[in-house]
N, C-alpha and C. Protein backbone atom coordinates (compact mmCIF):
# COMPACT_ATOMS: atom_id res chain seq x y z
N UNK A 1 72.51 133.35 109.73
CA UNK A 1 73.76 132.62 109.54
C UNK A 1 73.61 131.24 110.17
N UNK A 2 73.75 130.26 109.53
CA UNK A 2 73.31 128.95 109.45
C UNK A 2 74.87 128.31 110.65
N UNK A 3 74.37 127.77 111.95
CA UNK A 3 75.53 126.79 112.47
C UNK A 3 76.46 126.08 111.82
N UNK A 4 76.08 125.27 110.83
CA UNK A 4 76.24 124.47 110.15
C UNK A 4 77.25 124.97 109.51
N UNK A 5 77.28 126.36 108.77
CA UNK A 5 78.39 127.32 108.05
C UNK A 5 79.32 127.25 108.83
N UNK A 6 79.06 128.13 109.76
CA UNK A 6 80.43 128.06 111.10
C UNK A 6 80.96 127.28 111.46
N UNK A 7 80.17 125.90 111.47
CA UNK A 7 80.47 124.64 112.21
C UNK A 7 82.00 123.88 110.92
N UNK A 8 81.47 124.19 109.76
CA UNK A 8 82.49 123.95 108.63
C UNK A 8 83.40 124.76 108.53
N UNK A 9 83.22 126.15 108.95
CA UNK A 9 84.36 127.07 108.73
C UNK A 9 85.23 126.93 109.65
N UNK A 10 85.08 126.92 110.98
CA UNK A 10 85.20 126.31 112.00
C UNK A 10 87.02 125.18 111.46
N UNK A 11 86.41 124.12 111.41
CA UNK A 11 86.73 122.62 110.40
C UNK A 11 87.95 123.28 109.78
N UNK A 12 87.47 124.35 108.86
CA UNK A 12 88.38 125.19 107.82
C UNK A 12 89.40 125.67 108.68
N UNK A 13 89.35 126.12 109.39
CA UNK A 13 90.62 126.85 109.72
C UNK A 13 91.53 126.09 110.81
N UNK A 14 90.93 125.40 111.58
CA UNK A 14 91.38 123.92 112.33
C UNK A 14 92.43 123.10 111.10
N UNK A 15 92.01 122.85 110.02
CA UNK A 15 92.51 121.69 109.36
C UNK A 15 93.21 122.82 108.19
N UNK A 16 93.31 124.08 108.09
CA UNK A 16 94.48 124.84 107.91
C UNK A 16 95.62 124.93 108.52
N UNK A 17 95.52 125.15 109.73
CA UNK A 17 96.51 125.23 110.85
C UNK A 17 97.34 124.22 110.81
N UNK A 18 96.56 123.07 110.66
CA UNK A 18 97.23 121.70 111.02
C UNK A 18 98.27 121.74 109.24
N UNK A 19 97.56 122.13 108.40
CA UNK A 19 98.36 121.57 107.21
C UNK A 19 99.51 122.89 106.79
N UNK A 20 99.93 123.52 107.55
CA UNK A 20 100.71 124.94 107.35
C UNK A 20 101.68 124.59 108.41
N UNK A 21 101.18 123.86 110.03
CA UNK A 21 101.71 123.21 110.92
C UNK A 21 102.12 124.27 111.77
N UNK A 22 101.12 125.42 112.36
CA UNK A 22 100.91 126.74 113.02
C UNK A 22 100.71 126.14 114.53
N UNK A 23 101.84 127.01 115.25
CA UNK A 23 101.06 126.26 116.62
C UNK A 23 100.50 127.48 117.42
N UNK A 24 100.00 128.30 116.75
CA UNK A 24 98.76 129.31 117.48
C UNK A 24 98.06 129.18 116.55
N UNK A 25 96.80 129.61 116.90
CA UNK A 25 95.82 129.98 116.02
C UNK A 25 94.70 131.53 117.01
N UNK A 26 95.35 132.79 116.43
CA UNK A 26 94.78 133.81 116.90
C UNK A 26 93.65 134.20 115.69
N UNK A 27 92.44 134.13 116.78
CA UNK A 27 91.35 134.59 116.50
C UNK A 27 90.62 135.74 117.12
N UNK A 28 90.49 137.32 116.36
CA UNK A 28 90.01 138.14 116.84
C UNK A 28 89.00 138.47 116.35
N UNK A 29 88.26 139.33 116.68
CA UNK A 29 86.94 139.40 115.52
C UNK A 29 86.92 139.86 114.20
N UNK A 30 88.15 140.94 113.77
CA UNK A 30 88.46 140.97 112.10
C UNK A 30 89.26 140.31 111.91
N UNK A 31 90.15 139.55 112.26
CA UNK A 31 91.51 139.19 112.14
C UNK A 31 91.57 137.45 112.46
N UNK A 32 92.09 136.67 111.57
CA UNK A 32 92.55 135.63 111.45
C UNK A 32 94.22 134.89 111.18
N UNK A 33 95.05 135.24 112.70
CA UNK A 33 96.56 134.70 112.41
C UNK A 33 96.70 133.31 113.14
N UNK A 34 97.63 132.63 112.28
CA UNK A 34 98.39 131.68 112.67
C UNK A 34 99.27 132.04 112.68
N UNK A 35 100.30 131.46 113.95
CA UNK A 35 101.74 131.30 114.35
C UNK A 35 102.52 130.20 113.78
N UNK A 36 103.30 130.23 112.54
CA UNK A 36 104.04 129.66 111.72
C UNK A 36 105.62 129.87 112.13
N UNK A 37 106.36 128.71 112.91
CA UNK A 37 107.56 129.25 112.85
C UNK A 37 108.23 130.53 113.68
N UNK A 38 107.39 130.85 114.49
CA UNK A 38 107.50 132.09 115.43
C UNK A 38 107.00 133.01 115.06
N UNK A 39 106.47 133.72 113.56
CA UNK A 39 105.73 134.13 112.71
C UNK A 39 104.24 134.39 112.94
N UNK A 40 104.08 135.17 113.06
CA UNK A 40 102.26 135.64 112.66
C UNK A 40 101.85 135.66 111.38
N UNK A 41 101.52 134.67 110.47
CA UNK A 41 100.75 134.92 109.61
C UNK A 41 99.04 135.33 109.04
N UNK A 42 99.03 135.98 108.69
CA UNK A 42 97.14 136.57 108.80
C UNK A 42 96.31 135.93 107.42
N UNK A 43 95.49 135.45 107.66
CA UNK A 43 94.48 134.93 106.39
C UNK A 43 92.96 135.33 106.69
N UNK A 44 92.47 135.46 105.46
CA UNK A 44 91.44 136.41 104.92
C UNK A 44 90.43 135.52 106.29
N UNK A 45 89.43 136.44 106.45
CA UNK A 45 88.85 135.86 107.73
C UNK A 45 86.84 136.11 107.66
N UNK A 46 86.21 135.14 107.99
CA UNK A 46 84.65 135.65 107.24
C UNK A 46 84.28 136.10 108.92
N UNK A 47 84.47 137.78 109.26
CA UNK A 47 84.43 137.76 110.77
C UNK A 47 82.87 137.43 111.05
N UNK A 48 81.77 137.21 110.07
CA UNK A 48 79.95 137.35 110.69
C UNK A 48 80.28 136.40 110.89
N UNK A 49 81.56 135.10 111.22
CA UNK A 49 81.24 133.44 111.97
C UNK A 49 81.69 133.73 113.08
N UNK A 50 82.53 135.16 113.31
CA UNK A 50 82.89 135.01 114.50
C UNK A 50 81.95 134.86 116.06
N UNK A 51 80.65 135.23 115.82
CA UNK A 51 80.57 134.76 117.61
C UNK A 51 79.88 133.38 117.35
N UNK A 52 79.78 132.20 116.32
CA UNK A 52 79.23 131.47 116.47
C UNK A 52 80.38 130.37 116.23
N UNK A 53 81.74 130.70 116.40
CA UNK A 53 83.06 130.02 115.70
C UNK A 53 83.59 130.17 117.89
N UNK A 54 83.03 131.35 118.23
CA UNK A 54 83.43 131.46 119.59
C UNK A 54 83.02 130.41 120.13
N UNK A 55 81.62 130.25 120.12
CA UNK A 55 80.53 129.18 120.60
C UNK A 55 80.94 127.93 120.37
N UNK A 56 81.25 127.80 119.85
CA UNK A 56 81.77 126.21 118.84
C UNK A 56 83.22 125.79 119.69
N UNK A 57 83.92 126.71 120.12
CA UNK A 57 85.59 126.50 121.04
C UNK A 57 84.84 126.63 122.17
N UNK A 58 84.04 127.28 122.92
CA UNK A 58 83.21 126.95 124.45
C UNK A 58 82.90 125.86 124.55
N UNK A 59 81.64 124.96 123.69
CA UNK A 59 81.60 123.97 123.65
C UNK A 59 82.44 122.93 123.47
N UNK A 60 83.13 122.98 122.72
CA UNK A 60 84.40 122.17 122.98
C UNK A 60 85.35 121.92 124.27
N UNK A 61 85.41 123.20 124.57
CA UNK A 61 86.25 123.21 125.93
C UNK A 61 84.90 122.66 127.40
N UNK A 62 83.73 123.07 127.10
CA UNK A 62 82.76 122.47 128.35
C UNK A 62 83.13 121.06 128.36
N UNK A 63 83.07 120.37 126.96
CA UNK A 63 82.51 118.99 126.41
C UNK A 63 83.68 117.80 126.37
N UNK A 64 85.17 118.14 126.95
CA UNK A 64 86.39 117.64 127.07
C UNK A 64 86.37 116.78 128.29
């Protein structure tokens, strides 16, 4: 599984959030919800990005 995938999927669900205007974004390892409105909404989720989608929010948070 290519960084690069994750690194875009990543992108994908960041710039979902923003255009739905969710102010959570819960990420579990099958499960993909945004908080819409007080609302949990769930969207289809590719979980094999999940530990490299983890990696990608570590680095971010080291790199602030």
């Amino acid at each position: 599984m290519a960084n690069n995938s994750a690194t875009e999927y990543f992108d994908s669900i960041i710039g979902k959030a923003i255009e739905i205007g969710a102010s959570d974004i819960h990420l579990e390892p099958r499960r993909l919800r945004f908080r819409v409105l007080g609302t949990l909404v769930e969207l289809p989720y590719l979980s094999e990005h999940h530990k490299h989608i983890i990696n990608i929010i570590k680095n971010k948070k080291n790199n602030k």
